[in-house]
Protein backbone atom coordinates (compact mmCIF):
# COMPACT_ATOMS: atom_id res chain seq x y z
CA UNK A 1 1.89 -15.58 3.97
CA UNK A 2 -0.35 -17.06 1.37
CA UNK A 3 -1.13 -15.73 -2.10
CA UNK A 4 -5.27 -15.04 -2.38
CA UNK A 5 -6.57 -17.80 -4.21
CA UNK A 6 -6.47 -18.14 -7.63
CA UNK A 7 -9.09 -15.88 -9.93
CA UNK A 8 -10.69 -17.36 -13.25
CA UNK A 9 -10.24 -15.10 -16.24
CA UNK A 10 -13.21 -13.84 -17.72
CA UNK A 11 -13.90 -14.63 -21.55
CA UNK A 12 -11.15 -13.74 -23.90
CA UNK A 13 -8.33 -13.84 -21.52
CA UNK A 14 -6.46 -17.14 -21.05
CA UNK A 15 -6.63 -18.56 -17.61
CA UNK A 16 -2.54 -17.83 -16.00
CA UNK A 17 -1.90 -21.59 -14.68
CA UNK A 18 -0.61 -20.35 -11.43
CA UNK A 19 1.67 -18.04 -9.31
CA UNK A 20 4.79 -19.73 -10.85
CA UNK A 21 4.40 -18.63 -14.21
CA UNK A 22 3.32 -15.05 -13.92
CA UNK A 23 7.05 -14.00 -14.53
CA UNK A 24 6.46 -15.07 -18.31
CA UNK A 25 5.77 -12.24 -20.59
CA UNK A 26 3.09 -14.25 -21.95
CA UNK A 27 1.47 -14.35 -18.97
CA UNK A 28 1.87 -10.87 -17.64
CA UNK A 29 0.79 -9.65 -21.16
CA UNK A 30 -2.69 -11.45 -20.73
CA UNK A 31 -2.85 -9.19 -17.81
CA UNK A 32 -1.81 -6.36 -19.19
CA UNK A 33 -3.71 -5.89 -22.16
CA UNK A 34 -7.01 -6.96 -20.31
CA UNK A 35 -9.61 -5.14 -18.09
CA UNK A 36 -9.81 -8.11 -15.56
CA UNK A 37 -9.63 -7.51 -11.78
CA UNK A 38 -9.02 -10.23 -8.87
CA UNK A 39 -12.32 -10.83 -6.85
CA UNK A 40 -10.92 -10.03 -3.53
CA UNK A 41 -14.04 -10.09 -1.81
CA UNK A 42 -13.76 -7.05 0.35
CA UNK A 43 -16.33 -6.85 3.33
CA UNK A 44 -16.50 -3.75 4.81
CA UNK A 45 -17.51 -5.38 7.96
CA UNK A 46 -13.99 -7.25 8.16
CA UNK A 47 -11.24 -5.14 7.34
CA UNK A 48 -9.37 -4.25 10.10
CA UNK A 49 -11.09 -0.78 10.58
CA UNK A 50 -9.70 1.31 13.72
CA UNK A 51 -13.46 2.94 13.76
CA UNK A 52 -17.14 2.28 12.28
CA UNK A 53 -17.40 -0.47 9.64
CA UNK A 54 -21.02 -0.78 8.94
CA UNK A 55 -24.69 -0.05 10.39
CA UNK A 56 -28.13 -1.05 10.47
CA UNK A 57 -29.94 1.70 9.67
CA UNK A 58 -34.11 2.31 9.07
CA UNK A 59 -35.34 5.50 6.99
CA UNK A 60 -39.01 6.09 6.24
CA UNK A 61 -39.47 2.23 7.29
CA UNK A 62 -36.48 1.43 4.93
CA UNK A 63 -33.67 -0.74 6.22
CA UNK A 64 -30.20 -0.85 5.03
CA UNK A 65 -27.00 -1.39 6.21
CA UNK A 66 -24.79 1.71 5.29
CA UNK A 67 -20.66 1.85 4.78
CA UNK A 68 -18.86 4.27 6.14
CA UNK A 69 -15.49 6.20 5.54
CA UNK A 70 -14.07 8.13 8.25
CA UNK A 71 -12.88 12.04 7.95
CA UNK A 72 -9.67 12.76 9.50
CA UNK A 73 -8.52 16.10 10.54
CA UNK A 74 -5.92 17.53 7.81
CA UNK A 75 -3.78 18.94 10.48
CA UNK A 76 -3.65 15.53 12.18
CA UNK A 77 -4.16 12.75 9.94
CA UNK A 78 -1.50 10.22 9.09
CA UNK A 79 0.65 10.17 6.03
CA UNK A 80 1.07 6.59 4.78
CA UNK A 81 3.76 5.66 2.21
CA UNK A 82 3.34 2.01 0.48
CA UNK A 83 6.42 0.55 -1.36
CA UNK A 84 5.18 -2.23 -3.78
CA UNK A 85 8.06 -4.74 -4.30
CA UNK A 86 8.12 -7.22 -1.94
CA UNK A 87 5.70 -5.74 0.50
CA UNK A 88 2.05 -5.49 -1.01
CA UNK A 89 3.06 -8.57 -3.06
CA UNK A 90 6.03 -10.71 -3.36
CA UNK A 91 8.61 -9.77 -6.31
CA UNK A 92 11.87 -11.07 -5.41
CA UNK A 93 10.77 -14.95 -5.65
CA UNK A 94 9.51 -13.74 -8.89
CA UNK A 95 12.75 -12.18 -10.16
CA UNK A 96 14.03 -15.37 -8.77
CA UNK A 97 11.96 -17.46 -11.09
CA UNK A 98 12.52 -15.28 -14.23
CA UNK A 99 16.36 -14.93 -14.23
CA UNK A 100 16.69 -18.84 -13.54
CA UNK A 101 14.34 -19.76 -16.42
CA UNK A 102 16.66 -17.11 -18.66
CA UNK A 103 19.72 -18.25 -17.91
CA UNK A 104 18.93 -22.12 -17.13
CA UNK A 105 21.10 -21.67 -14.22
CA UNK A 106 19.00 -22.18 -11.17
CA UNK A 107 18.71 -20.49 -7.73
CA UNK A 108 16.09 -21.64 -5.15
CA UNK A 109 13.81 -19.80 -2.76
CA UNK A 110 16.50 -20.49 0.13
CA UNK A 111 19.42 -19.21 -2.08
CA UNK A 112 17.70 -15.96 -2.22
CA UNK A 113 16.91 -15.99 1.59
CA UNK A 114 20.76 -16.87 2.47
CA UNK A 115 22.28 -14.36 0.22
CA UNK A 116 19.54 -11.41 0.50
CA UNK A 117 19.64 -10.15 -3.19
CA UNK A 118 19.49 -12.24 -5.92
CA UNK A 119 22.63 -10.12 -7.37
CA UNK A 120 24.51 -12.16 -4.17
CA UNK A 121 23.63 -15.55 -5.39
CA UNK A 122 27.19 -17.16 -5.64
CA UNK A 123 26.43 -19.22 -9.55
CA UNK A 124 24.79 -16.07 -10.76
CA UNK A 125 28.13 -14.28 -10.35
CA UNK A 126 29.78 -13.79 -13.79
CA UNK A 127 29.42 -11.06 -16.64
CA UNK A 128 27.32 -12.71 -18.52
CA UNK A 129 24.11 -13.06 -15.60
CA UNK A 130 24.99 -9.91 -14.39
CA UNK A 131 24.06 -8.37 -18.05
CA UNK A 132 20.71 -10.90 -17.93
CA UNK A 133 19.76 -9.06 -14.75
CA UNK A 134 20.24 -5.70 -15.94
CA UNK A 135 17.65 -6.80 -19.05
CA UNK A 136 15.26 -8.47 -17.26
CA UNK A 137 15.23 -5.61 -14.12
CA UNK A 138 14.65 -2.98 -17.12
CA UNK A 139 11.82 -4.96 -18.21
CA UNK A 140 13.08 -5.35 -21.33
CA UNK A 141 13.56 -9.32 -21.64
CA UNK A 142 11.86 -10.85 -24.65
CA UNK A 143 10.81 -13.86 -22.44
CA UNK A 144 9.95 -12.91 -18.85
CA UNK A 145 7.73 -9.40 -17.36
CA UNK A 146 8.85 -10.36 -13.29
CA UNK A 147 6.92 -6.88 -12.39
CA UNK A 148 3.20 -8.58 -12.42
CA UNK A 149 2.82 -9.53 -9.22
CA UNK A 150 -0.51 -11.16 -7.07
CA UNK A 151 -0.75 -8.76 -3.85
CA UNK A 152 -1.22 -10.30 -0.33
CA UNK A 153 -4.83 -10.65 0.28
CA UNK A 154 -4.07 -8.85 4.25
CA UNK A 155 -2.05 -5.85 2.27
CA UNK A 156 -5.49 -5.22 0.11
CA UNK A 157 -7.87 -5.52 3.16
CA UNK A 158 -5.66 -3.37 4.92
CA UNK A 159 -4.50 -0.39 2.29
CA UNK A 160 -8.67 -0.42 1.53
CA UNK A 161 -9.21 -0.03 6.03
CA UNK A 162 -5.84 2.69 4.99
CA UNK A 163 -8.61 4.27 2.62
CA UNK A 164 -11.60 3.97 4.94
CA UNK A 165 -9.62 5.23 7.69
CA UNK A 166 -9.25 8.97 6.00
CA UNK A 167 -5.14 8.43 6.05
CA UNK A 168 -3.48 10.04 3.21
CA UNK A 169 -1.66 7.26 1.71
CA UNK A 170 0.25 6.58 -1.42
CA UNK A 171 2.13 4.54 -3.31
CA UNK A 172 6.10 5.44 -3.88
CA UNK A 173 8.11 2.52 -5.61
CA UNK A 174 11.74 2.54 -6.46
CA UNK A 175 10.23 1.06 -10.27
CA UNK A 176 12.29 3.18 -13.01
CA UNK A 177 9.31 5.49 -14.40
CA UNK A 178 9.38 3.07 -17.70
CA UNK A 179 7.15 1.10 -15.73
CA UNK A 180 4.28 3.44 -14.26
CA UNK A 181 1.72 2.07 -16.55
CA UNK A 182 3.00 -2.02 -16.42
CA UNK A 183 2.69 -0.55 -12.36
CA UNK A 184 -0.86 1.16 -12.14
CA UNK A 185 -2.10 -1.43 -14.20
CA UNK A 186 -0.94 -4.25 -11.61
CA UNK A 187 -2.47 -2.33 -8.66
CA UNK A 188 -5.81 -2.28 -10.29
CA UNK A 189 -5.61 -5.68 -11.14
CA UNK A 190 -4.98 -6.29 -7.63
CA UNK A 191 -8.05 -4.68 -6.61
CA UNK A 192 -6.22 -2.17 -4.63
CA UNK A 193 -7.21 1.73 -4.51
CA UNK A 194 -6.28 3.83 -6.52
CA UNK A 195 -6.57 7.90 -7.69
CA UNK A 196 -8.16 6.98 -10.84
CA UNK A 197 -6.76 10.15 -11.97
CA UNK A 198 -2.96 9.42 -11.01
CA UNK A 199 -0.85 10.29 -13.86
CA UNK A 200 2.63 9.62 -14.53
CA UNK A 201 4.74 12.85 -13.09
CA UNK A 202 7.99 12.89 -11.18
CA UNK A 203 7.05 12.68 -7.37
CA UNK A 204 9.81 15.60 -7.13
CA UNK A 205 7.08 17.88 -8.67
CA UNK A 206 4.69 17.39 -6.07
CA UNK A 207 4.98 19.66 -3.06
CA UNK A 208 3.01 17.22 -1.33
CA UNK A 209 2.11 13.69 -1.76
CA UNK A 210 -1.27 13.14 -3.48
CA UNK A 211 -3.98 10.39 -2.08
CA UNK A 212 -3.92 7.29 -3.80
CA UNK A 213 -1.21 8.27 -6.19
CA UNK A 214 1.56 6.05 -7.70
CA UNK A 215 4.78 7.23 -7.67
CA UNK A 216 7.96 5.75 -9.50
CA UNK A 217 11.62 6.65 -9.69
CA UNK A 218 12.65 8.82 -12.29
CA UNK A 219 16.39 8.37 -11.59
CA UNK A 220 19.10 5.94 -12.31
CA UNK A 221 18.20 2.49 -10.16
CA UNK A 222 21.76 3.23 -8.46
CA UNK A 223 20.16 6.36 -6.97
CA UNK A 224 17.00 5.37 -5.96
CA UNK A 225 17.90 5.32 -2.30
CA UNK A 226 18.70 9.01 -2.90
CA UNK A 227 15.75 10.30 -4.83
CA UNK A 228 13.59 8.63 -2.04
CA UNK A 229 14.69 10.40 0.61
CA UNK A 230 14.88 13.57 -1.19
CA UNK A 231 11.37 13.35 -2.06
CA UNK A 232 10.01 12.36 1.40
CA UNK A 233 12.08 15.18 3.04
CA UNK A 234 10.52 17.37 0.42
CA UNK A 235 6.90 16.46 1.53
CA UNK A 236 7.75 16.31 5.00
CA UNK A 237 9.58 19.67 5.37
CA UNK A 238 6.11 20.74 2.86
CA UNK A 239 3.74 19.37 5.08
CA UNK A 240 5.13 20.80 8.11
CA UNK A 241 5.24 24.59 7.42
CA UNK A 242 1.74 24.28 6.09
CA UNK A 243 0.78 23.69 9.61
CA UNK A 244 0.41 19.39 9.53
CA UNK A 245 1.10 17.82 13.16
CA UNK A 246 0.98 13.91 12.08
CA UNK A 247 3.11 11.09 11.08
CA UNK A 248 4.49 10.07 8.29
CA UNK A 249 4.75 6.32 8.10
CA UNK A 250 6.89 4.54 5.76
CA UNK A 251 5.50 0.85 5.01
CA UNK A 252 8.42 -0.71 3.11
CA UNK A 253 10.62 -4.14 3.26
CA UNK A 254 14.00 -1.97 3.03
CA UNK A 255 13.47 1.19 4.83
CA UNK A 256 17.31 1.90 4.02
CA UNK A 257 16.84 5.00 2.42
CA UNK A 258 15.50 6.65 5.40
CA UNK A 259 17.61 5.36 8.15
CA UNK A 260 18.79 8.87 9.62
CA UNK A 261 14.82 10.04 9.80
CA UNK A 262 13.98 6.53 10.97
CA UNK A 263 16.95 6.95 13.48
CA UNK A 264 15.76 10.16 14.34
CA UNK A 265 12.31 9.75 15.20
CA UNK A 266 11.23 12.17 12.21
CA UNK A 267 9.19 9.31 10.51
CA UNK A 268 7.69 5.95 11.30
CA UNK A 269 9.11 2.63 9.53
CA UNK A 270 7.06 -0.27 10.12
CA UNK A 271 9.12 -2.73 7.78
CA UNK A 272 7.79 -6.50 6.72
CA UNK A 273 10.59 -9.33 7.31
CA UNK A 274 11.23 -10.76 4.29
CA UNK A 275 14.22 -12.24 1.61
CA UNK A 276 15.75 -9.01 1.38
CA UNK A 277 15.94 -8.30 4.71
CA UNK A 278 16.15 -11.13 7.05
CA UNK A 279 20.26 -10.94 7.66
CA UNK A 280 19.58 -7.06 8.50
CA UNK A 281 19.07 -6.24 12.22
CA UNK A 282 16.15 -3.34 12.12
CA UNK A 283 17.26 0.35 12.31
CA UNK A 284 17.01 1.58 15.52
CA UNK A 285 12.83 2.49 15.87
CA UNK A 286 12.23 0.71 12.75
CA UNK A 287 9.32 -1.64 13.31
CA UNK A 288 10.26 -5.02 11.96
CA UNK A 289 6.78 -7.26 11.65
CA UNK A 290 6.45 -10.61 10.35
CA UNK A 291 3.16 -10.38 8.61
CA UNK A 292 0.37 -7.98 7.41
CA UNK A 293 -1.86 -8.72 10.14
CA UNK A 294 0.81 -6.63 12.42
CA UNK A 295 1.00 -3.64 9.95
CA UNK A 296 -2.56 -3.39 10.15
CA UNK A 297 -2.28 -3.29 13.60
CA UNK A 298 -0.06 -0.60 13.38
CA UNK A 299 -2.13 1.51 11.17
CA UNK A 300 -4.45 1.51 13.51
CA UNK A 301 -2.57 2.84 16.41
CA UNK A 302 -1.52 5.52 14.60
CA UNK A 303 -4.95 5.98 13.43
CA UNK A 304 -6.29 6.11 17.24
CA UNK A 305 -3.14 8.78 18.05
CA UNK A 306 -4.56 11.28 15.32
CA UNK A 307 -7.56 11.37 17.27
CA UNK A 308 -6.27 11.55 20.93
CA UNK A 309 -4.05 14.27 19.26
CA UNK A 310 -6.65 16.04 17.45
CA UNK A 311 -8.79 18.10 20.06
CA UNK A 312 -12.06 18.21 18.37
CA UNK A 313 -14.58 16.10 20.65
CA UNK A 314 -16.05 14.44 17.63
CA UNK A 315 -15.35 12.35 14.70
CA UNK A 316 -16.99 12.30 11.39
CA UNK A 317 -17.79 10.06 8.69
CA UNK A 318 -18.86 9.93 5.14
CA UNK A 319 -22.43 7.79 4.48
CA UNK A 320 -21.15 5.70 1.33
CA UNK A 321 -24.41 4.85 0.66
CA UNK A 322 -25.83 8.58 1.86
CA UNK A 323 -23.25 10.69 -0.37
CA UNK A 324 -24.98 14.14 1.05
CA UNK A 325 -25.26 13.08 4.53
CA UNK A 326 -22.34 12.96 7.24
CA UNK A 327 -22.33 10.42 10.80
CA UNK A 328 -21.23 13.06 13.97
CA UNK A 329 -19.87 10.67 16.86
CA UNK A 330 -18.88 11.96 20.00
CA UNK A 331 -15.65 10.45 20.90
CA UNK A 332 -16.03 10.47 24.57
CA UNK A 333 -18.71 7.57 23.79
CA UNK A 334 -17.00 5.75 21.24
CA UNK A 335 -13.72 5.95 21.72
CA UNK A 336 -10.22 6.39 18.95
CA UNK A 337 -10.84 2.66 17.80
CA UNK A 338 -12.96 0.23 16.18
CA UNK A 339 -17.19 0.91 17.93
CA UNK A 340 -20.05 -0.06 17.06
CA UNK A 341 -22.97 2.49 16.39
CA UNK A 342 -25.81 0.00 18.42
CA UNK A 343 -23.57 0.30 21.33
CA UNK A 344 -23.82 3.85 21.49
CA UNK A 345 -26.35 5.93 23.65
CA UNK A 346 -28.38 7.28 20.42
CA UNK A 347 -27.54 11.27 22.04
CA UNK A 348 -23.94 10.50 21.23
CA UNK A 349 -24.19 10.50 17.49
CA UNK A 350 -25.93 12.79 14.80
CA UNK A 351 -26.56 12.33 11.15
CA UNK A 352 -26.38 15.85 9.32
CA UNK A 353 -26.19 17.32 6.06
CA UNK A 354 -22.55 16.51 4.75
CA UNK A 355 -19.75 18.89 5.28
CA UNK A 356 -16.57 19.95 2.84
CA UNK A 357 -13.84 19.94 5.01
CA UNK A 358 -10.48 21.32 2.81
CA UNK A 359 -7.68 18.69 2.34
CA UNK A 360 -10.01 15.56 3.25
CA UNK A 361 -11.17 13.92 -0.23
């Protein structure tokens, strides 16, 4: 998968020379300390939407073409959980880079695809690296910042289609808490959504996860595994005696630390192939993909089972560009996927004043 192409930085902020050198703390800093934000280039029209992109419409001999966001039932909507590293963008070739320019010993792309972890990398194995790693993982190298990291343009397009969709999604990394701000401050650089008012708590204090939230670990790193699956149990066993009848999907390179609810059907895994993974055989049900083009298909099958499973005979959606007016569709004419309004019979949608449904911001 390709890296989006490279942004210019806007006045004041050194241009970074390329993807290679964002693992130098000068680098990352410029980032850091600025307001700047990759132009993605999002059109509505193309993200991989499982419902109604965009429309054509004419008021008081007005035409516009309106955006729209669709509003899932609570009971039934998905529950979407991104891990950063190494799925939304590439970290390990990162790490990679910064431990080899530390050290001056070097490792290579393959190296980290034969051995899996770059703690497995045969010349990296003495004391002395092994101390190196534990520096640079806390973040606390001099030299190198290996957590800034350019997302996959497909993993943007598709977490924004997560947004439109009405999913409740978030963001849970294994990241020591240290780095929550270094971490928000990446995904908004990225151009990825965001709870503008996420703040840094322990995702143990959260009966359920909140939309668009960032989430890091606030445990050892040699019990992530274990505070990850405590949480998500938490929210799932949460969820489920407040009455919610969906799935819980778990997007995530290593899905290790929910192999027995993988195993056991009680959540979804769809996991990306990648360094850290590619001598693993998948759990059994986890969904091993090669790219984000298949996780986005994914989401949207899910997306199309919340409907089939939720018996309401219409769906609704939120006029971006009409904030106080709501889109009624009946689903027998367009369907649990991706429509388009012209194709419908004009009786089989309504526009009406908007409705607060509980649970669905």
């Amino acid at each position: 998968m390709a890296f989006a192409a490279k942004q210019e930085a806007p006045v004041g902020l050194p241009t970074v020379p390329d993807d290679d050198n964002l693992h130098l703390r000068k680098n990352a800093e410029r980032i850091l300390h600025s307001t700047h934000r990759l132009d993605r280039k999002l059109d509505p029209r193309l993200l991989p939407i499982a419902g109604l992109r965009s429309a054509i419409l004419t008021e008081q001999e007005v035409t516009k073409e309106v955006t729209f966001r669709e509003v899932l039932n609570p009971i039934y909507r998905p529950v979407v959980i991104f891990d950063l590293d190494d799925i939304v963008w590439p970290h390990a070739p990162d790490l990679l880079r910064a431990i080899s320019h530390v050290t001056g010993v070097g490792a290579t792309d393959e190296d980290l695809q034969t051995y899996g972890h770059t703690r497995r990398i045969p010349q990296w194995q003495t004391p002395g690296i092994d101390a190196i790693q534990d520096e640079i993982q806390a973040n606390r190298h001099p030299d190198v910042n290996p957590f800034v990291n350019r997302a996959y343009q497909r993993a943007v397009e598709t977490i924004h289609a997560v947004h439109a969709m009405g999913h409740l999604y978030t963001y849970f990394t294994g990241r020591m808490s240290e780095m929550f701000a270094t971490t928000k401050r990446v995904i908004e650089w990225n151009g990825l959504p965001i709870d503008p008012l996420t703040q840094h708590v322990d995702a143990r204090t959260h009966p359920e996860p909140k939309r668009g939230y960032l989430y890091c670990s606030w445990v050892d790193p040699k019990h992530v595994d274990e505070y990850k699956n405590t949480v998500m149990n938490s929210w799932l066993r949460n969820l489920r005696s407040a009455g919610w009848r969906g799935r819980m999907i778990i997007v995530d390179d290593t899905p290790k630390a929910f192999k027995n609810e993988i195993e056991n059907g009680d959540v979804v895994a769809i996991a990306l192939d990648g360094p850290l993974n590619h001598n693993y055989f998948p759990f059994q049900n986890e969904i091993r993909v090669a790219d984000w083009d298949k996780i986005s298909e994914f989401l949207a099958h899910y997306h199309g089972k919340a409907l089939i499973e939720d018996p309401s005979p219409v769906r609704i959606f939120d006029c971006r560009e009409l904030p106080d007016t709501q889109l009624v569709v009946q689903k027998d004419a367009s369907g649990v996927g991706y429509f388009k309004l012209e194709d419908l019979p004009r009786k089989a949608y309504d526009f009406i004043p908007k409705i607060t449904v509980p649970g669905c911001s």
